[in-house]
C-alpha atoms as a PDB file:
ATOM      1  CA  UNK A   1       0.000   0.000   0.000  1.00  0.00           C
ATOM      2  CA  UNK A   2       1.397   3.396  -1.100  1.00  0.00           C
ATOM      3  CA  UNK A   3       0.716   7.286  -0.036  1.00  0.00           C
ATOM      4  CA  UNK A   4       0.875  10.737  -1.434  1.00  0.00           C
ATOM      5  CA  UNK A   5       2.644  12.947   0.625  1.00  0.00           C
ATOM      6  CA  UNK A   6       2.872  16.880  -0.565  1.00  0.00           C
ATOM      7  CA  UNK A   7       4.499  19.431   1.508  1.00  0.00           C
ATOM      8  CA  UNK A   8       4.611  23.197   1.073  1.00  0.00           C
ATOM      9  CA  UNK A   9       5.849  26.283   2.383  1.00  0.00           C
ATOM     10  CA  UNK A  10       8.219  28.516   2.795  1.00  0.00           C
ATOM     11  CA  UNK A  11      11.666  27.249   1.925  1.00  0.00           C
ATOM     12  CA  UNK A  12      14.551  26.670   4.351  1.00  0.00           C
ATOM     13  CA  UNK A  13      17.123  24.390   5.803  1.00  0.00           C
ATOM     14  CA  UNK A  14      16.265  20.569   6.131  1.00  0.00           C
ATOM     15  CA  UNK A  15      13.020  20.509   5.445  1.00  0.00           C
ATOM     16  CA  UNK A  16      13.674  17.021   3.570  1.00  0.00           C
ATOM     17  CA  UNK A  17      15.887  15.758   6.461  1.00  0.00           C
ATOM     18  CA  UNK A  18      13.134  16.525   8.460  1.00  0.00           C
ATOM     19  CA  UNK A  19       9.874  14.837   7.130  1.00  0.00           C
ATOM     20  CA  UNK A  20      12.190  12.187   5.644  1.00  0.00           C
ATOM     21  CA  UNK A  21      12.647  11.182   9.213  1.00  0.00           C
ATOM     22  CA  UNK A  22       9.261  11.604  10.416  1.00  0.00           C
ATOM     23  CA  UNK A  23       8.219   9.169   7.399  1.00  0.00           C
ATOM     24  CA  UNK A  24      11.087   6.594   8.991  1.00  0.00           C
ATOM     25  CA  UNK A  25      10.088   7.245  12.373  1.00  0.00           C
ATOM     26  CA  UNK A  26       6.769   5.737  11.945  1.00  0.00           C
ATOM     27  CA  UNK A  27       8.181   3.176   9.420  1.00  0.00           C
ATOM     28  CA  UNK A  28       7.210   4.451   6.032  1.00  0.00           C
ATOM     29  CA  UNK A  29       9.523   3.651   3.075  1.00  0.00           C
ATOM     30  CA  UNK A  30      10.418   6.567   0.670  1.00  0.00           C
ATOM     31  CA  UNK A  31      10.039   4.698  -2.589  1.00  0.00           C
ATOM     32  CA  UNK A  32      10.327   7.913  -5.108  1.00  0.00           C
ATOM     33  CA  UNK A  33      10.637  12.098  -3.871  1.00  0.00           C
ATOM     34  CA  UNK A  34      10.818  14.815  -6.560  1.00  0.00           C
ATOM     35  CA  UNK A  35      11.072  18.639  -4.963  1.00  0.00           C
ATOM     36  CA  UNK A  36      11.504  22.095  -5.895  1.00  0.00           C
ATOM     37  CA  UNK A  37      11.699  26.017  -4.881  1.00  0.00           C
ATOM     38  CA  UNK A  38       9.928  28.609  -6.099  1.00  0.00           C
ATOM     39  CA  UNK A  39      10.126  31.852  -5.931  1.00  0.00           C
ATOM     40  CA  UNK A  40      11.268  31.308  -1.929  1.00  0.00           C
ATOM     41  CA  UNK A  41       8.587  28.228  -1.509  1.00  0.00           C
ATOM     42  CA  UNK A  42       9.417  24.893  -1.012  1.00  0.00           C
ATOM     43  CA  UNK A  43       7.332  22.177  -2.506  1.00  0.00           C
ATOM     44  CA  UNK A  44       7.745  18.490  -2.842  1.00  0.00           C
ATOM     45  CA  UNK A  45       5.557  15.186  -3.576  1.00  0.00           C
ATOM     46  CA  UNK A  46       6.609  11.614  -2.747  1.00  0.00           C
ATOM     47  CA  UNK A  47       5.579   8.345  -2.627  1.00  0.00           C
ATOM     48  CA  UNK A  48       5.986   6.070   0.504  1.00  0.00           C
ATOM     49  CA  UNK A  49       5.500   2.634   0.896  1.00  0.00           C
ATOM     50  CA  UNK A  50       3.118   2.431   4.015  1.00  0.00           C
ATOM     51  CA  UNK A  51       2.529  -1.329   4.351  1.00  0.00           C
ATOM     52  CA  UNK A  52       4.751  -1.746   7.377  1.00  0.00           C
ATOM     53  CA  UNK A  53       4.244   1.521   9.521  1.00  0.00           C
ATOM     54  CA  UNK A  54       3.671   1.498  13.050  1.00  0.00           C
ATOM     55  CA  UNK A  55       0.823   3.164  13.719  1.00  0.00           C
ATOM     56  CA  UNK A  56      -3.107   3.026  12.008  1.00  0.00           C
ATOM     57  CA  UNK A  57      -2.588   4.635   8.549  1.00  0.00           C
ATOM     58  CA  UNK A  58      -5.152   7.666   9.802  1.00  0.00           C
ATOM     59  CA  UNK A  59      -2.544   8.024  12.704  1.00  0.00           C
ATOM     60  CA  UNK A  60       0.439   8.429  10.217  1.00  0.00           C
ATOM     61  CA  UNK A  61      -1.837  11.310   8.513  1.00  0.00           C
ATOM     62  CA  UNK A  62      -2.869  13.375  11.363  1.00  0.00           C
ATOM     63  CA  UNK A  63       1.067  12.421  13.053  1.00  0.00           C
ATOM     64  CA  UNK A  64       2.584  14.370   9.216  1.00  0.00           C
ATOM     65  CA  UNK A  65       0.120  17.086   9.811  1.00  0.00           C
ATOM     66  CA  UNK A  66       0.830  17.972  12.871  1.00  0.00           C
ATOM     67  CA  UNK A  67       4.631  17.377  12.062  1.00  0.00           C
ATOM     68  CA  UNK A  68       4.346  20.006   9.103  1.00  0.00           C
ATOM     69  CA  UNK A  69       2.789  22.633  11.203  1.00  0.00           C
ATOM     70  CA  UNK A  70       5.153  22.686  13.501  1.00  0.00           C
ATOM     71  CA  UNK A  71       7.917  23.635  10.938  1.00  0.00           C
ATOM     72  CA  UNK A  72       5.676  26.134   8.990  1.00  0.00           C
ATOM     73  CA  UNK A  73       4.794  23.714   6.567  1.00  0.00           C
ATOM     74  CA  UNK A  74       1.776  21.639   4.839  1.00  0.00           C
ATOM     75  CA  UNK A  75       1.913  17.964   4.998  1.00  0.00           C
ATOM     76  CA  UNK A  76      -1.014  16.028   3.194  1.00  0.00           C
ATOM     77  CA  UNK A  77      -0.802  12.400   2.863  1.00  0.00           C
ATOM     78  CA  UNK A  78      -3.415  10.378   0.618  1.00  0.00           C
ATOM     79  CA  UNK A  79      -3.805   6.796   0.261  1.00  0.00           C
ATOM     80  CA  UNK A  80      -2.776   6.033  -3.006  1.00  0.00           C
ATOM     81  CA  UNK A  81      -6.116   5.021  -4.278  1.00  0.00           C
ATOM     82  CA  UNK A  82      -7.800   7.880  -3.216  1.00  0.00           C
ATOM     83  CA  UNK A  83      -5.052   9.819  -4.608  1.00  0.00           C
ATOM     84  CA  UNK A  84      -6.198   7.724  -8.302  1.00  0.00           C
ATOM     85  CA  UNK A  85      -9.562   7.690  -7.814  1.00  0.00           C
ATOM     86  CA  UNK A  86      -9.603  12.070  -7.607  1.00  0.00           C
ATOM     87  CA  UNK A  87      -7.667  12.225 -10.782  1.00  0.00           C
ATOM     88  CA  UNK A  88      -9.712   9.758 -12.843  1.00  0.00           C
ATOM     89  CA  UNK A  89     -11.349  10.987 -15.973  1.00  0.00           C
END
């Protein structure tokens, strides 16, 4: 099982490092990450393996949120078919 994960805001210093090891603390596996800055904003998408994390998959969502707003930032994370199911035609 896979997940979305977008985070935004304003750019600065280890803001990779930093969800990159909430995503391991909980025990989900980075599988592909592609980010950017614009303009002075930082924004970034990846996809995590979730299959073996340690906590309830809603758990992992609200534990990114609230991991994002403490650094200024905005963490989403979707279940991947969710994630498919929006962008269907």
């Amino acid at each position: 099982m896979k997940a979305v994960i977008s985070v935004t805001g304003k750019d600065g210093v280890g803001i990779v490092a930093k969800v990159s090891a909430k995503c391991a603390e909980y025990g989900a596996n980075i599988i592909d990450i592609s980010q950017t800055v614009l303009g002075g904003y930082f924004a970034m998408i990846m996809i995590a393996d979730v299959s073996e994390l340690s906590v309830q998959f809603c758990d992992f969502v609200d534990y990114m949120a609230a991991a994002g707003k403490e650094c200024g930032l905005q963490i989403n994370t979707m279940h991947e078919d969710i994630f498919n199911s929006m962008h269907k035609i």
